[in-house]
Protein backbone atom coordinates (compact mmCIF):
# COMPACT_ATOMS: atom_id res chain seq x y z
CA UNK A 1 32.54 10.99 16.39
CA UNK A 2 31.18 7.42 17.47
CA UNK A 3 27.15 6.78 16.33
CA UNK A 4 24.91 6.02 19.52
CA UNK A 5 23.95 2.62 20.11
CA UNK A 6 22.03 -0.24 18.13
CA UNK A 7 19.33 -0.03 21.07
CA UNK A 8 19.10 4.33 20.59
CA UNK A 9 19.07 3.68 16.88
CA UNK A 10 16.02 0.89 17.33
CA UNK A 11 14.15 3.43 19.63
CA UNK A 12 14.25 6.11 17.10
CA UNK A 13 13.13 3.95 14.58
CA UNK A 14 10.06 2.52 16.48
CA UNK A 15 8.92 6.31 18.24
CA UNK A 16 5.54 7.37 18.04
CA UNK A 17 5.02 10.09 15.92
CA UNK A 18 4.91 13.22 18.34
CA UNK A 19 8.25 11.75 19.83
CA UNK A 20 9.99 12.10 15.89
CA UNK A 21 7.97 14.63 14.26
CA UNK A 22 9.71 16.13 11.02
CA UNK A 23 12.34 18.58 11.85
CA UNK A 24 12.73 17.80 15.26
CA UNK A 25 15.04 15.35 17.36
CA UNK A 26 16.09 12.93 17.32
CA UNK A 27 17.49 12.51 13.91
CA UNK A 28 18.80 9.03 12.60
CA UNK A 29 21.76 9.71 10.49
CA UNK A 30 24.51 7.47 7.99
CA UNK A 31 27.78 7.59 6.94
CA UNK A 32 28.44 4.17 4.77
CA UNK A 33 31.44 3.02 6.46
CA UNK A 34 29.88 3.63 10.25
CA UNK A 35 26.55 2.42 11.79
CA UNK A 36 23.89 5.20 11.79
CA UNK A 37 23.93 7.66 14.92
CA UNK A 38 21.14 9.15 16.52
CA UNK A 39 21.32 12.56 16.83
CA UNK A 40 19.26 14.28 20.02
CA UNK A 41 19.88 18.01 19.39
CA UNK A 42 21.72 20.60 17.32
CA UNK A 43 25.23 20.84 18.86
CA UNK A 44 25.62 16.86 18.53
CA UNK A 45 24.55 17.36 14.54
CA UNK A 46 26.88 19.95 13.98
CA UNK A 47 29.44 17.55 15.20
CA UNK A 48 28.81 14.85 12.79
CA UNK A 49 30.78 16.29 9.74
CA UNK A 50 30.59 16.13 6.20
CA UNK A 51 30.28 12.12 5.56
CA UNK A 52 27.37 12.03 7.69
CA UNK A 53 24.10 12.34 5.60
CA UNK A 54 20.49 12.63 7.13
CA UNK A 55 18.40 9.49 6.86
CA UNK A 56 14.88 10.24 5.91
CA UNK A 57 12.62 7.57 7.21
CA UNK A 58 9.40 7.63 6.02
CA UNK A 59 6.47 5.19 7.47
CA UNK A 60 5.40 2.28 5.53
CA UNK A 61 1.65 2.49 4.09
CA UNK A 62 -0.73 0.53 5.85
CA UNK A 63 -1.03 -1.97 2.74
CA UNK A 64 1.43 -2.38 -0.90
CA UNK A 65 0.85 -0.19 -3.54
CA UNK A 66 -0.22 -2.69 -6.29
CA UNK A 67 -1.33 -2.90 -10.47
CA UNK A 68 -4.01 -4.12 -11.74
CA UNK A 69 -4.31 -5.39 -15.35
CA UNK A 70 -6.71 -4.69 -16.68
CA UNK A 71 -8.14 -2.45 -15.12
CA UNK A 72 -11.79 -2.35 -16.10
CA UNK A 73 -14.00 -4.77 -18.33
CA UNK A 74 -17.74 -4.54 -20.40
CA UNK A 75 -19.51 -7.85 -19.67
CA UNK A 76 -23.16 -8.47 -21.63
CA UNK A 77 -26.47 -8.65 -19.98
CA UNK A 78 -26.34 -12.27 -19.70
CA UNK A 79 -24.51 -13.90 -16.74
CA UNK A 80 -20.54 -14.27 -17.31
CA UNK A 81 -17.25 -14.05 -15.27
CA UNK A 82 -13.93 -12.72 -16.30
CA UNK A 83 -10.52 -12.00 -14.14
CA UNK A 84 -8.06 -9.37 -13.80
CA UNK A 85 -4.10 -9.64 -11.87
CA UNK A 86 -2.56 -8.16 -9.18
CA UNK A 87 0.75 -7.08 -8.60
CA UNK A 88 2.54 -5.56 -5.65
CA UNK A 89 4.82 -2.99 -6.74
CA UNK A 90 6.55 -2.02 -3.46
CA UNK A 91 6.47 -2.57 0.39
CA UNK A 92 3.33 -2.01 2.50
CA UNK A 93 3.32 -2.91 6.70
CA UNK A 94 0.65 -5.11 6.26
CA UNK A 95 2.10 -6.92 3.34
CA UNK A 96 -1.03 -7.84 1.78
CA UNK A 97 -3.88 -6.62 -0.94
CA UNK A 98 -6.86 -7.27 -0.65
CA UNK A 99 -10.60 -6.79 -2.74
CA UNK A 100 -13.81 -5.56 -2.15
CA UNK A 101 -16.92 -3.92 -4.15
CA UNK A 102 -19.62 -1.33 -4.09
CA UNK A 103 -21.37 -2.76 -1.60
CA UNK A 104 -24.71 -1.83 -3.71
CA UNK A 105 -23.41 -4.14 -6.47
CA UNK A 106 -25.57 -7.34 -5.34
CA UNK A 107 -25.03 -8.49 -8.60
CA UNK A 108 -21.18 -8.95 -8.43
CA UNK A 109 -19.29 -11.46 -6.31
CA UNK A 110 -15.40 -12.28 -6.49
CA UNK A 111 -12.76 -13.82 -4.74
CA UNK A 112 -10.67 -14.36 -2.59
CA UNK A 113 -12.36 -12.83 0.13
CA UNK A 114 -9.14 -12.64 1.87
CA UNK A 115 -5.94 -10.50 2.27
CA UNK A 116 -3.32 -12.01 0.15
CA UNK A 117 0.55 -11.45 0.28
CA UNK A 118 1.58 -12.22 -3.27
CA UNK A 119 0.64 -11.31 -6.62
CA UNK A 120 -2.50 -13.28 -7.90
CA UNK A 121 -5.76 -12.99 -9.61
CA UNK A 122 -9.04 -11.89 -8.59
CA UNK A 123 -11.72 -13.51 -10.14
CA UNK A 124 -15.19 -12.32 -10.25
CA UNK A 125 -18.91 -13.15 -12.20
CA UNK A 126 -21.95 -11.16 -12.59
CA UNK A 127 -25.82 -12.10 -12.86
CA UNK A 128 -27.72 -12.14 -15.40
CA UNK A 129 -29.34 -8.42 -15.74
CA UNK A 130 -32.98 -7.95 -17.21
CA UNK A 131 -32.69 -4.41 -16.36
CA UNK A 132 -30.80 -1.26 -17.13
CA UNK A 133 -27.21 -0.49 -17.80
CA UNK A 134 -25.27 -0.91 -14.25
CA UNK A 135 -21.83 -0.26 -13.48
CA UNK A 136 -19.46 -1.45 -10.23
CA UNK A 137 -16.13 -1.61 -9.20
CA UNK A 138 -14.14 -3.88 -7.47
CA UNK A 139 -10.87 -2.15 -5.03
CA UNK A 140 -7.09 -3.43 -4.56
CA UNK A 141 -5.26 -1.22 -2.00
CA UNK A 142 -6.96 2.17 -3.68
CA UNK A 143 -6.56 0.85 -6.93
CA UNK A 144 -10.21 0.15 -8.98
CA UNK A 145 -11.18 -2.21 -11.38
CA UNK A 146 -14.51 -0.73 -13.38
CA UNK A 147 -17.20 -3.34 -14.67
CA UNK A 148 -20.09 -2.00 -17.06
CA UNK A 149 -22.93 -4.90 -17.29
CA UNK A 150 -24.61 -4.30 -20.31
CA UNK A 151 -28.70 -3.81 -20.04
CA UNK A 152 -31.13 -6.60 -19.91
CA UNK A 153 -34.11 -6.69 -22.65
């Protein structure tokens, strides 16, 4: 049994999702000494035999799944800065992480301000607070970094 061509195997792979739902056709599979086949229907899987596995291809997330370290930090009522790192741990379409805050959190700025396609280090500083305890946190691809400013006297 010959696979389909590079060009049916490229098509598969770039459907939209109602076109290669799961469970329906076509079907991309592999056998490791051929090129994958694309498979349109029943009869031609039944065909394929015993070396030829099913290749489950599942979409990329939209960004990398990342760690933070660490992952929260206290900082006193007076003004002060402090840093944490960021590490991509797998793949991601957009190949980038990026930050951003509680948007209520005035009182907090960091950078970079920009999507960024290697690990690195955000770096971020608070004001000084005369009034009551007040938390924030600061997000990297659904990942959250807590910060607990102390209260003012």
């Amino acid at each position: 049994m010959m696979p389909e061509t590079d060009k049916d195997v490229k098509e598969w792979l770039t459907a939209s999702p109602t076109e290669a739902e799961p469970g329906s056709y076509p079907k991309l599979f592999y056998n490791v000494n051929l090129p994958p086949a694309l498979v349109r229907d029943a009869a031609r899987e039944a065909e394929l035999g015993e070396a030829w596995r099913p290749l489950n291809v599942a979409p990329l997330p939209d960004v990398p799944p990342v760690t933070i370290n660490p992952t929260s930090d206290s900082m006193p009522a007076t003004a002060g800065s402090g840093s944490f790192t960021v590490t991509i741990t797998g793949p991601g379409a957009s190949g980038t992480w990026i930050a951003t805050k509680d948007s209520t959190a005035t009182w907090l700025t960091f950078s970079p301000l920009t999507p960024q396609s290697a690990d690195g280090t955000v770096s971020y500083s608070v004001t000084l607070n005369t009034g009551a305890l007040r938390p924030a946190n600061i997000y990297v691809n659904g990942k959250t970094f807590a910060i607990t400013q102390s209260a003012g006297l």
